[in-house]
Protein backbone atom coordinates (compact mmCIF):
# COMPACT_ATOMS: atom_id res chain seq x y z
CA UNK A 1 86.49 90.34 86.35
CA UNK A 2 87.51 88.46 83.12
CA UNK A 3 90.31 86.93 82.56
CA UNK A 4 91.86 89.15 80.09
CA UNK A 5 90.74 92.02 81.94
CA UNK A 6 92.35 90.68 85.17
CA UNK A 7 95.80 90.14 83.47
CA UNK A 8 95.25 93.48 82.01
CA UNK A 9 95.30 94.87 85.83
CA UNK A 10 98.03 92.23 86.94
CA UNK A 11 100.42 94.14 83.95
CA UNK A 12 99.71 97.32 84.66
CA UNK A 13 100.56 96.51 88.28
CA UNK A 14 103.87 95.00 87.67
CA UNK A 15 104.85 97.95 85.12
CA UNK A 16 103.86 100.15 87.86
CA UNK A 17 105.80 98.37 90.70
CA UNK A 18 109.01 98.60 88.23
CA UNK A 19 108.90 102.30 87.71
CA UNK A 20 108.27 102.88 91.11
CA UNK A 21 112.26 101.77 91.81
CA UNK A 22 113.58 105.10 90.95
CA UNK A 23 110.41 107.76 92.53
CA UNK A 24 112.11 110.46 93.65
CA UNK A 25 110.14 110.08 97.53
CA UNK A 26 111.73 106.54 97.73
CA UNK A 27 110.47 103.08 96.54
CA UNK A 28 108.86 101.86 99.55
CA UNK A 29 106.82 105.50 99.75
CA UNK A 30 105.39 104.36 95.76
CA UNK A 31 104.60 100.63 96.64
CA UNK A 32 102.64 101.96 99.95
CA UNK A 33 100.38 103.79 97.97
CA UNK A 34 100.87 101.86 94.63
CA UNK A 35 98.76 99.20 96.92
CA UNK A 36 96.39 101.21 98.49
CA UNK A 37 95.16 102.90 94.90
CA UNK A 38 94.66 99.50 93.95
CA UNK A 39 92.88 98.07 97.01
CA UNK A 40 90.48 101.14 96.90
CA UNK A 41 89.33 99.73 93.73
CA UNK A 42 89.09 95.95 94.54
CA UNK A 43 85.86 95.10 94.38
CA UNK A 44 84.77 97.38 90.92
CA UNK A 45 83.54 94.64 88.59
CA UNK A 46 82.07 96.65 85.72
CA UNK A 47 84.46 96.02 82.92
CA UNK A 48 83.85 99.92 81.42
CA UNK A 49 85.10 100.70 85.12
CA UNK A 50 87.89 98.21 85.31
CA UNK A 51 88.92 99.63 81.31
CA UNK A 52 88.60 103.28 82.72
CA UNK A 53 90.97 102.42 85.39
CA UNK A 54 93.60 100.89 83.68
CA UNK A 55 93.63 104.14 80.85
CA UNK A 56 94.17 106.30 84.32
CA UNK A 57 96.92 103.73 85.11
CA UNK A 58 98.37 103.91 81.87
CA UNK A 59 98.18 108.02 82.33
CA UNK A 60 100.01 107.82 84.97
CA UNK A 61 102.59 105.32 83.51
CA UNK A 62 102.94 107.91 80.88
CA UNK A 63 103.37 110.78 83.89
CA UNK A 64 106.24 108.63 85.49
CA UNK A 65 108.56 107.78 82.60
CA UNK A 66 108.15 111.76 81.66
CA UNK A 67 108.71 112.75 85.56
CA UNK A 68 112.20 110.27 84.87
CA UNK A 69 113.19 111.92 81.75
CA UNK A 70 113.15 114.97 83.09
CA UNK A 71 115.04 114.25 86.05
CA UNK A 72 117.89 113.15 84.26
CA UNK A 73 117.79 116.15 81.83
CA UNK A 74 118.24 118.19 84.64
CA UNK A 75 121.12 116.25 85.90
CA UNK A 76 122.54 116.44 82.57
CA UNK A 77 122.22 119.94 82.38
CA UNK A 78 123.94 120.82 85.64
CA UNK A 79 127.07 118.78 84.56
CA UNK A 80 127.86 120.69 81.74
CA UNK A 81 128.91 124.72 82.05
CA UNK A 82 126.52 127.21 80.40
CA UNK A 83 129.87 127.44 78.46
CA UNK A 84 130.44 123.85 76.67
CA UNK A 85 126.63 123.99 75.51
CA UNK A 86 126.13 124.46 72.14
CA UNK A 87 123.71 127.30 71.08
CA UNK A 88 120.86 126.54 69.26
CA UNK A 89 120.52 127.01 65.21
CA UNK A 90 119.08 129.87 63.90
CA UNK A 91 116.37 129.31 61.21
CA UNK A 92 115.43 131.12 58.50
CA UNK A 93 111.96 131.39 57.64
């Protein structure tokens, strides 16, 4: 593996591990198989291989922080009555 892609990995690792604090099945459930998906794919050494991993790590990146901001619209939402929410515009068209 090449240097650059090798860092590459070692990032996307590390961002992983960090949004894996707040999974909703516990931390220590994500870094279990955080791990494992990426000692199932230890030895690949094509590069297009390596670079086609990282854009499904990157994916799922994407999946998390969307999985998060969801979770805490929700939790907005059940705060606040139907009654204190303000209706949506109507728009003219």
């Amino acid at each position: 593996m090449a240097n650059a892609l090798r860092s590459e990995v070692i990032r996307l690792y590390k961002n992983l591990l960090y949004l894996g604090r707040d999974y909703p099945e516990g931390s220590a459930f994500f870094r279990q198989r955080l791990k494992s998906a990426f000692m199932k794919n230890k030895d690949v050494a094509d590069p297009e291989q390596i670079r086609k991993l990282v854009g499904r790590g990157e994916f799922v990146i994407k999946e998390l922080e969307a999985l998060y901001f969801l979770k805490k619209y929700r939790a907005m939402k059940k705060r606040y009555p139907e009654r204190f929410r303000v209706p949506p515009k109507k728009r003219n068209l």
